[in-house]
Protein backbone atom coordinates (compact mmCIF):
# COMPACT_ATOMS: atom_id res chain seq x y z
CA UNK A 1 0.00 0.00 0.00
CA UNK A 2 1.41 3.46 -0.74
CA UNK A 3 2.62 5.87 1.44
CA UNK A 4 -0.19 7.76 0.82
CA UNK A 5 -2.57 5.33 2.64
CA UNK A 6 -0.50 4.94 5.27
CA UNK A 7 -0.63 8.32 6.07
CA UNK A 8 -4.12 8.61 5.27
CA UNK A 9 -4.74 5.97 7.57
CA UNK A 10 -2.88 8.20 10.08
CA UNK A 11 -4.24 10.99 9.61
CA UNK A 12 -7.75 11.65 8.11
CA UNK A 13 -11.07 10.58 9.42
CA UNK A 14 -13.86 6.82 9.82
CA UNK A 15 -18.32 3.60 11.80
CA UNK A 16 -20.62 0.71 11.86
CA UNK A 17 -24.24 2.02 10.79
CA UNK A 18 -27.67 0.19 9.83
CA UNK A 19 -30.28 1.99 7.88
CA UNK A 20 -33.36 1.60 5.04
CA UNK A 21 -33.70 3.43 2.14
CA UNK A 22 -34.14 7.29 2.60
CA UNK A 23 -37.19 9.19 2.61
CA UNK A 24 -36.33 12.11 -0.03
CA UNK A 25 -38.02 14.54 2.17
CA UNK A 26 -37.72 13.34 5.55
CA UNK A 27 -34.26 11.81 6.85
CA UNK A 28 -35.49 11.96 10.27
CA UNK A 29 -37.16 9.21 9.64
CA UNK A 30 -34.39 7.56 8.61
CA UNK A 31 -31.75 8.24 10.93
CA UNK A 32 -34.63 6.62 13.69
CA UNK A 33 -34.76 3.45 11.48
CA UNK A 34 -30.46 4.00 11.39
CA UNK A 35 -30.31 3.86 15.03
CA UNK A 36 -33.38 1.36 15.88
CA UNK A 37 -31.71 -1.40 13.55
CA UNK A 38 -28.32 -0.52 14.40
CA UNK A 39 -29.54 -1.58 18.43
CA UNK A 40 -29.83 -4.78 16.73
CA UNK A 41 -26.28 -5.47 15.82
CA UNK A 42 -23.81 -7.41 17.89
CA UNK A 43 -21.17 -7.84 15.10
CA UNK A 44 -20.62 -8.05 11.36
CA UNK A 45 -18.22 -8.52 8.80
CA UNK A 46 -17.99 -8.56 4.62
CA UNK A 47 -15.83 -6.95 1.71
CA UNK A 48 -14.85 -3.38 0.79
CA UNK A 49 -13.28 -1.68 -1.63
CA UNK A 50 -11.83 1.49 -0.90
CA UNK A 51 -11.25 4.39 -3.77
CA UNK A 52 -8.93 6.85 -2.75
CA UNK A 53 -8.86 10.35 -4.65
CA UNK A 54 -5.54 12.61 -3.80
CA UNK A 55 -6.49 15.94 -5.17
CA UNK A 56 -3.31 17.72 -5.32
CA UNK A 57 -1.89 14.33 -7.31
CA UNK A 58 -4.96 13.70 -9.33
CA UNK A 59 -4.48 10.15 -8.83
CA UNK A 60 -7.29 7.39 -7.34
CA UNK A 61 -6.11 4.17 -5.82
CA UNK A 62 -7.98 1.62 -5.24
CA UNK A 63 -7.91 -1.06 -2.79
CA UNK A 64 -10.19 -3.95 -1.60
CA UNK A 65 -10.30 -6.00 1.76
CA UNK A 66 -12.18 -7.45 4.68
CA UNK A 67 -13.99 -6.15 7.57
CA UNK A 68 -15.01 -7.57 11.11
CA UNK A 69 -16.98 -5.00 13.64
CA UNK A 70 -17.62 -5.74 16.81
CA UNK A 71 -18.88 -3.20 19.91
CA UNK A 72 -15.80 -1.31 19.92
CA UNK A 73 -13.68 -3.63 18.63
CA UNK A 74 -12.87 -3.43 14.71
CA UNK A 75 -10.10 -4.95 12.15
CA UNK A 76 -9.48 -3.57 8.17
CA UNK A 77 -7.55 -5.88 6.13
CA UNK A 78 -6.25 -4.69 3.16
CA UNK A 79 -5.13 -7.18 0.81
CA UNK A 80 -2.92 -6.81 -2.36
CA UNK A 81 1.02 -6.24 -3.15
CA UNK A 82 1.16 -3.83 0.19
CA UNK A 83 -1.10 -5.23 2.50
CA UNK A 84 -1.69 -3.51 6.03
CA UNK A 85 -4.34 -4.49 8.64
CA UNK A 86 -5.54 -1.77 10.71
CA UNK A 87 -6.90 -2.81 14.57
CA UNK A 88 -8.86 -0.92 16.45
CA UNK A 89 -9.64 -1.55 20.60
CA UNK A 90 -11.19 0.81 21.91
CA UNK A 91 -8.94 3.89 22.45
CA UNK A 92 -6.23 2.31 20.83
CA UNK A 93 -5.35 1.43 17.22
CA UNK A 94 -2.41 -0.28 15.38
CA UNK A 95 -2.03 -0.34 12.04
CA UNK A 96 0.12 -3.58 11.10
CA UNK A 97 2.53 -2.75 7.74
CA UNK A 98 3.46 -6.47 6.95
CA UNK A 99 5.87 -5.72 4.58
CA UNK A 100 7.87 -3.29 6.39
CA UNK A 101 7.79 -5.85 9.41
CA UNK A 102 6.18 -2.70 11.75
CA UNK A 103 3.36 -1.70 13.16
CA UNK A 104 2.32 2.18 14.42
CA UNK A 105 0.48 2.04 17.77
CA UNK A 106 -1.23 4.89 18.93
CA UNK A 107 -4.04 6.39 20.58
CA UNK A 108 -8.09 6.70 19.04
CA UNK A 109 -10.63 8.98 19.65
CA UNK A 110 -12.69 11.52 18.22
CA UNK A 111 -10.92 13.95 17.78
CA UNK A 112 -8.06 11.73 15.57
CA UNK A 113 -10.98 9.38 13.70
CA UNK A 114 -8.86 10.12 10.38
CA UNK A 115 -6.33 7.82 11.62
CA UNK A 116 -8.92 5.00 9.55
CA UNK A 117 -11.25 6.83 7.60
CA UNK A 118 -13.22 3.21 7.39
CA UNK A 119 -13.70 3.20 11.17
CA UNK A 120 -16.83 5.69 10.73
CA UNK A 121 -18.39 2.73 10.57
CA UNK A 122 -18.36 2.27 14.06
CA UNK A 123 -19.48 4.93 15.53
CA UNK A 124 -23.52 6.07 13.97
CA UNK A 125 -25.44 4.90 17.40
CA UNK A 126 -26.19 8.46 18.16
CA UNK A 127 -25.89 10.58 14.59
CA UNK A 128 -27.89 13.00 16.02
CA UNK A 129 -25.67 14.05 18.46
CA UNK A 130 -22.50 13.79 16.11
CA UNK A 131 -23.18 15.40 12.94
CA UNK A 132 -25.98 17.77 10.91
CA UNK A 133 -28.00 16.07 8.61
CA UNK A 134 -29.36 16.40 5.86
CA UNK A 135 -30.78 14.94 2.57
CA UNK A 136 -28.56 14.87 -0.58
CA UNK A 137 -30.09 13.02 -3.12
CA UNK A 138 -31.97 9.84 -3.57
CA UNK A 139 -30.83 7.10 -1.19
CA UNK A 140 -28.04 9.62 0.05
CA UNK A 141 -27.69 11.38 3.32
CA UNK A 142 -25.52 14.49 4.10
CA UNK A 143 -23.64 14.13 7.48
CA UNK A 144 -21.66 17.53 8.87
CA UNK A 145 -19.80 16.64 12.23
CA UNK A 146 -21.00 19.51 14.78
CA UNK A 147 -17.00 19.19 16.45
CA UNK A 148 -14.26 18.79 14.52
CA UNK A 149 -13.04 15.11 13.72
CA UNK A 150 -9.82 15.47 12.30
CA UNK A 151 -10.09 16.73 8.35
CA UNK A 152 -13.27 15.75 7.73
CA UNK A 153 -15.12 18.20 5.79
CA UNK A 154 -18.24 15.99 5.31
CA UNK A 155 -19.67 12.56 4.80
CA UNK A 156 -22.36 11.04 2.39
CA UNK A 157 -24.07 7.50 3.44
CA UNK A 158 -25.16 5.61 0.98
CA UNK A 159 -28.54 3.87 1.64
CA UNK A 160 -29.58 0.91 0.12
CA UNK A 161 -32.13 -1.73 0.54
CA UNK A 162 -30.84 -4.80 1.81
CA UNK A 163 -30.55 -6.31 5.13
CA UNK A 164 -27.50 -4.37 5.87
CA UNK A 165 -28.42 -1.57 4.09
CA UNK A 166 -25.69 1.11 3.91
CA UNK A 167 -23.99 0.50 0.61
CA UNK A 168 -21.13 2.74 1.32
CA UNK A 169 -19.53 5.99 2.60
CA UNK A 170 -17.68 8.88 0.78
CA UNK A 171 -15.53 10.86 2.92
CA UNK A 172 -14.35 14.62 2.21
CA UNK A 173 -11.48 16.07 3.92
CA UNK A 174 -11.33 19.63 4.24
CA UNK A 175 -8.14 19.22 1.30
CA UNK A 176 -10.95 18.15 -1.16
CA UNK A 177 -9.50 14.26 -1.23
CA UNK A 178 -12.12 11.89 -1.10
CA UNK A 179 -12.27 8.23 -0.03
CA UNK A 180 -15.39 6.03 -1.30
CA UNK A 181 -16.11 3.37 0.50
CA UNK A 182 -18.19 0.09 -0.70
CA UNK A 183 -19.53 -2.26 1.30
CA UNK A 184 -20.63 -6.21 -0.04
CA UNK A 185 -22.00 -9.33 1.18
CA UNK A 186 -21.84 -8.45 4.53
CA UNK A 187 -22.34 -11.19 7.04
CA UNK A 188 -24.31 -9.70 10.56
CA UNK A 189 -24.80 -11.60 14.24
CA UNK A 190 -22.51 -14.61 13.54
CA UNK A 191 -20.43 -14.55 16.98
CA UNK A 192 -17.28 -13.18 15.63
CA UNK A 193 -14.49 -14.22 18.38
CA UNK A 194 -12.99 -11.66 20.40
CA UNK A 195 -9.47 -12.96 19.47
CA UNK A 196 -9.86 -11.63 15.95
CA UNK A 197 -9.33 -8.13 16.94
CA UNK A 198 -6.08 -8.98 18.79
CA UNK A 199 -3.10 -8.07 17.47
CA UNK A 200 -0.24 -10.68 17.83
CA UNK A 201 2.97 -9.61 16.15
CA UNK A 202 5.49 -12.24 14.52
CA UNK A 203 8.91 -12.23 15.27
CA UNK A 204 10.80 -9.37 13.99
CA UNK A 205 7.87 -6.36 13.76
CA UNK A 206 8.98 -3.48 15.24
CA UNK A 207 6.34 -1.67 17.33
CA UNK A 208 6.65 2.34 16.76
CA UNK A 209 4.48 4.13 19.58
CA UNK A 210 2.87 7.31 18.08
């Protein structure tokens, strides 16, 4: 993965969600149907792919991967020539570079949810609270965060249909770079193991505290 995405990853902004397809009119009503299925979820997992637009390079790079989501557990794998997996416990994330035999440990919160911009998938239980919304088109909801979190300008959620029905995000730094996010056959409720969120380095990784 480049160094872009690494530092991406580092330093931009991303939360598990649940919603039905959007009233054109009235996204009240679907930010209630949002957060009434999303009380539903214990845990999930499925495929992404993950297009990343660098303005000032004019260049999109695309990636693709797994996800597994659990309370406030969640693990990104990106697959492919670079791959990196990106953990996140609680306060704390690591994003493991298994090429470069390292891993960057540091601290997560609000305030630094750029670090993953994926990880706003964890994090819609209260939107309300979080971010201004509004409608932006069919099947597409506006969301403005009322504090700052990190260099996120704005997000769109995609709605679909399905039984896990957000399709995707696309995130929009306050650079104009964009990251759109897919989601597919997304698997919900199936007792994903607490161990799967653990990191457990192999011989040799250095460990870089941020």
């Amino acid at each position: 993965m480049t160094k872009y995405i690494v530092s991406l990853l580092l330093t931009a902004c991303s939360f598990f969600v649940l919603c039905f397809t959007a009233s054109a009119s009235e996204p009240d009503e679907t930010i209630n149907r949002i957060q009434k299925a999303y009380a539903g979820i214990s845990d999930a997992k499925g495929g992404f792919v993950q297009k990343s637009f660098l303005k000032d390079f004019k260049r999109t790079d695309t990636y693709k991967g797994l996800f597994y989501l659990k309370a406030k557990k969640m693990k990104w794998e990106y697959h492919g020539k670079n791959p990196q997996t990106v953990f996140i416990n609680s306060d704390e994330i690591i994003i493991y570079q298994k090429n470069e035999k390292q891993a960057l440990r540091g601290r997560f919160d609000k305030a630094s949810y750029g670090q993953a911009p994926i990880a706003l998938l964890a994090g819609f239980g209260d939107i309300r609270k979080e971010f201004e919304v509004s409608q932006s088109g069919e099947r597409r909801l506006l969301l403005k965060p009322k504090k700052p979190m990190g260099a996120i300008a704005f997000v769109e959620l995609l709605v679909g249909d399905g039984e896990f029905p957000i399709e995707g995000l696309v995130i929009t730094d306050k650079h104009s770079n964009k990251t759109d996010i897919r989601l597919y056959d997304i698997t919900m409720n199936s007792g994903i193991k607490d161990k799967t969120f653990d990191f457990s380095p192999a011989e040799g990784v250095n460990i870089i505290d941020r």
